[in-house]
Structure formats: C-alpha cells, structure tokens
Protein backbone atom coordinates (compact mmCIF):
# COMPACT_ATOMS: atom_id res chain seq x y z
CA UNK A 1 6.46 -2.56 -4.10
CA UNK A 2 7.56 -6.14 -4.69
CA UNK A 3 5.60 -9.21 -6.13
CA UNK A 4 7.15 -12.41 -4.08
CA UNK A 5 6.20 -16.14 -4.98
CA UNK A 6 6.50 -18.58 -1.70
CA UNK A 7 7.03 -22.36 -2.50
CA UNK A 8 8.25 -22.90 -5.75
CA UNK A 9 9.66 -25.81 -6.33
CA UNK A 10 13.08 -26.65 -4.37
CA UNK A 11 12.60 -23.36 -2.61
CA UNK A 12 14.65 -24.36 1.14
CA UNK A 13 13.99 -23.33 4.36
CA UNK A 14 17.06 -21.22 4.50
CA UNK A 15 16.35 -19.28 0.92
CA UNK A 16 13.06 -18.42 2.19
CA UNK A 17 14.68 -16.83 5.22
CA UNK A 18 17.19 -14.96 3.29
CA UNK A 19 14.42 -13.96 0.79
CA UNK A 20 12.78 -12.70 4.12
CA UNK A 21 15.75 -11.12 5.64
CA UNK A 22 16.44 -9.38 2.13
CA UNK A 23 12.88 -8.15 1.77
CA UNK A 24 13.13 -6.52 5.52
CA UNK A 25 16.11 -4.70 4.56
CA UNK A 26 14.62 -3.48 1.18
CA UNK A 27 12.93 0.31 1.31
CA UNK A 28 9.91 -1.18 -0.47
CA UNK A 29 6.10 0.46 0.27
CA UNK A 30 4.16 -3.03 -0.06
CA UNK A 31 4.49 -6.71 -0.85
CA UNK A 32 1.88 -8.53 -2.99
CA UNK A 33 2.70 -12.00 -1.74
CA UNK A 34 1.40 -15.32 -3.55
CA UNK A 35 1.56 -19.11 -2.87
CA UNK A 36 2.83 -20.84 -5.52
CA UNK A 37 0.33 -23.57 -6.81
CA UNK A 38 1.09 -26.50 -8.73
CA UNK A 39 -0.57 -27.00 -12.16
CA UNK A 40 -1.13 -29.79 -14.18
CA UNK A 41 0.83 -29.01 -17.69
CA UNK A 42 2.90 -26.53 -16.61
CA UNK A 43 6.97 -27.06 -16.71
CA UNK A 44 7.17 -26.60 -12.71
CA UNK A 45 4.27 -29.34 -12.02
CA UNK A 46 7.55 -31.93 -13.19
CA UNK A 47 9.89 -30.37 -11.06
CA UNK A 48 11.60 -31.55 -8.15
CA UNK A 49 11.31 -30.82 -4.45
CA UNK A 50 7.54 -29.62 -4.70
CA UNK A 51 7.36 -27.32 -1.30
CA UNK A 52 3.79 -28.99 0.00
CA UNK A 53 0.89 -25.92 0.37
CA UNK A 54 0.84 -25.86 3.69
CA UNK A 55 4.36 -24.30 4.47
CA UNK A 56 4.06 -22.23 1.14
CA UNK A 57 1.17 -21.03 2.69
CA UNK A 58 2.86 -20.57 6.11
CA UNK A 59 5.21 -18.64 4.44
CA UNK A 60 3.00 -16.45 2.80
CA UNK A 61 1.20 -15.66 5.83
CA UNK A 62 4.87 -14.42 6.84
CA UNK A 63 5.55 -12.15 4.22
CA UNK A 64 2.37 -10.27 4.40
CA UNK A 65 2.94 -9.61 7.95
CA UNK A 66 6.21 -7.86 6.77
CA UNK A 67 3.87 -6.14 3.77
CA UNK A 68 1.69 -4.97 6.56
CA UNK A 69 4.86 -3.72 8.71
CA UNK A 70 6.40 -2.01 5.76
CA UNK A 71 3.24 -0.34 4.29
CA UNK A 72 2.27 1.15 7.86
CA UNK A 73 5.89 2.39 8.09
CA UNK A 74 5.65 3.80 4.69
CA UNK A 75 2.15 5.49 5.57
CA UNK A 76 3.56 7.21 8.78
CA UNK A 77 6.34 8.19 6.67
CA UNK A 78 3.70 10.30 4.84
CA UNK A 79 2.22 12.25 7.67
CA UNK A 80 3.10 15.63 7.98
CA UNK A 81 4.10 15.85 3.19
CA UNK A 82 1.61 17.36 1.20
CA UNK A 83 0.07 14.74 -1.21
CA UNK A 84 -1.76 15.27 -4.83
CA UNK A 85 -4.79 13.15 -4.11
CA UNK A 86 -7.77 12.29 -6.54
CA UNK A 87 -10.94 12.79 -5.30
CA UNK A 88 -12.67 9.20 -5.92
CA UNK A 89 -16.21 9.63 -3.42
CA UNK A 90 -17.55 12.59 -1.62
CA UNK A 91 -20.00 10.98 1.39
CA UNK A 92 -23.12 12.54 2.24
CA UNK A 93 -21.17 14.27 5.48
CA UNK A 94 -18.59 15.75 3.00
CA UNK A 95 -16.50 13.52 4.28
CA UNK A 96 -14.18 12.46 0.73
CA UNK A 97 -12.34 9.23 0.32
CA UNK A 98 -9.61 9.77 -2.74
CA UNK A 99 -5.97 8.18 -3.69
CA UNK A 100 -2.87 9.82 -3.57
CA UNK A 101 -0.16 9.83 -6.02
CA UNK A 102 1.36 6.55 -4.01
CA UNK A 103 -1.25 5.00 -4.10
CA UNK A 104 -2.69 5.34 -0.74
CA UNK A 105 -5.88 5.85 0.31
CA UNK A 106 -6.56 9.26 1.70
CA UNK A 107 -9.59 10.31 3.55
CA UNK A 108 -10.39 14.16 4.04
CA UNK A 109 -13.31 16.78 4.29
CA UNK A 110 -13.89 18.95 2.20
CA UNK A 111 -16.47 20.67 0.52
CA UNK A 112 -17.76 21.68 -3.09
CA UNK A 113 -15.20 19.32 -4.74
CA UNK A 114 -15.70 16.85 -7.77
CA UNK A 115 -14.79 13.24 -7.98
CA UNK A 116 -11.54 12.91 -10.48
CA UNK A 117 -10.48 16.01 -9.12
CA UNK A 118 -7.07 16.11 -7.98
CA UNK A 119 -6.14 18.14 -4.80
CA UNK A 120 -2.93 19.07 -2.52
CA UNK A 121 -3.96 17.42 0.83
CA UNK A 122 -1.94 17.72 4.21
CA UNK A 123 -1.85 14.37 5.64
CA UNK A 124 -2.26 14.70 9.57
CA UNK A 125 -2.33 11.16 10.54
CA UNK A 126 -3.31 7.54 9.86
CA UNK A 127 -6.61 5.72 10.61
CA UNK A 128 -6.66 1.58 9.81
CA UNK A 129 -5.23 1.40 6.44
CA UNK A 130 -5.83 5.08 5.60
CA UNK A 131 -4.48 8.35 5.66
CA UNK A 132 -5.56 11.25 6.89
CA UNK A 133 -5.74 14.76 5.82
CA UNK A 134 -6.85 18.37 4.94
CA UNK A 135 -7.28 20.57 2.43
CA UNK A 136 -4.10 22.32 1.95
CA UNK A 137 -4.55 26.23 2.45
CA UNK A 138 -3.50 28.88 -0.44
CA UNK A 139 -3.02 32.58 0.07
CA UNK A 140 -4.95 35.23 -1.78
CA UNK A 141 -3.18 38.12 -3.08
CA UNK A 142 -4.72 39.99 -0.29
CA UNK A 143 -3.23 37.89 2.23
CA UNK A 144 -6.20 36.13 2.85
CA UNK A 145 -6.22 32.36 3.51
CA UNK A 146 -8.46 30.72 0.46
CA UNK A 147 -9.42 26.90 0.84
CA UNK A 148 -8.48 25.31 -2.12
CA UNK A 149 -11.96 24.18 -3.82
C-alpha cells in the first residue's frame, strides 16, 4: 500500500493529477489517503501557496475512490489462491471472521477451531469488503478427505 498526503503547500492542480495518474498505474493493494492540515508552529504553516481544505479535501475524496478501486481489484485477484488466515472470532453460527496474511479480512465456516489459529482457507468469492472462503481440504493417508480442524 501507499500513504499519500493531498494539499501540501504549493501542491498544483496538475501535480495532483500526475500524483493521481501515477498512483493508477502503480500495482499497489490500498491507499491510506490524508488531507494535509495546517498547524500553528510547524515549518509548513509559513509556507507558501497554502492549498485551502476544501480542494485538499476534494482531492482526498479522489484518491480513496482509487483506494477503493484498487483494493477490490486486489481482493478479486485473491479468489480462487489459498490464503493462511488467522482465526480472530468464531460467531455463535460457526460462522469465523479471521485475517489473511495480506491483510484482508476473510470470512469462513468452520467448526472446532480456536481464535489465533492460523488456517489454509480457499477463497471462493468476495462479499462488501470481505473475502470469502473454506476450509481447505487435506488427504488422509487412506485417501480419505480430512477437514483441516
């Protein structure tokens, strides 16, 4: 991921767009995307061409549209990969919410797991700003098909 500032001081029009064209182009999972604010003491309170809030804030609102764009892109991209996930809640319906090694928030059933457990999951789709999965399966010697517990 990338951290981005919008509207520090004597930031243009046009390097905000090629700061926004760049960060299109860039193979990055997420954006964590801040306003810059001025404050009183600081070096960049003095400085010239303050950007007011409003368009830093318009701006903002820009780049996390992109974050949104690229992390949805980046979660599809994970449908269908086996993912080490740690088990963070089990629900009362067995239902387990956990986060995989990417940092993405998997949800999956399963039974007779712990929380801080870490499990291969097969991630089968995306639901809102989650993935989702199963168990993955391991074979017994015997040939028999074992759900990993």
């Amino acid at each position: 991921g990338v951290d981005v500032m919008t509207g520090f001081p004597g930031e243009t029009p046009e390097a905000f767009e090629h700061t926004f064209r760049l960060l299109e182009e860039l193979p990055v999972s997420h954006l964590h995307v801040f306003p810059y604010s001025r404050r009183a003491g600081t070096p960049a309170a003095t400085f010239p061409d303050q950007v007011p809030a409003e368009i830093s804030k318009e701006r903002a609102a820009r780049l996390r549209a992109l974050g949104q764009e690229k992390r949805g892109a980046f979660m599809e991209r994970c449908v269908g990969r086996t993912l080490q996930v740690v088990v963070e809640r089990r629900g009362a319906d067995t239902l387990c919410r956990g986060l995989s090694e990417n940092y993405l928030p998997v949800l999956f059933p399963a039974e007779h797991v712990r929380e801080r457990e870490l499990l291969p999951v097969v991630i089968k789709g995306r639901h809102d700003d989650a993935l989702e999965g199963v168990l993955e399966e391991r074979r017994k010697t015997g040939g028999e098909k074992e759900e990993m517990a």
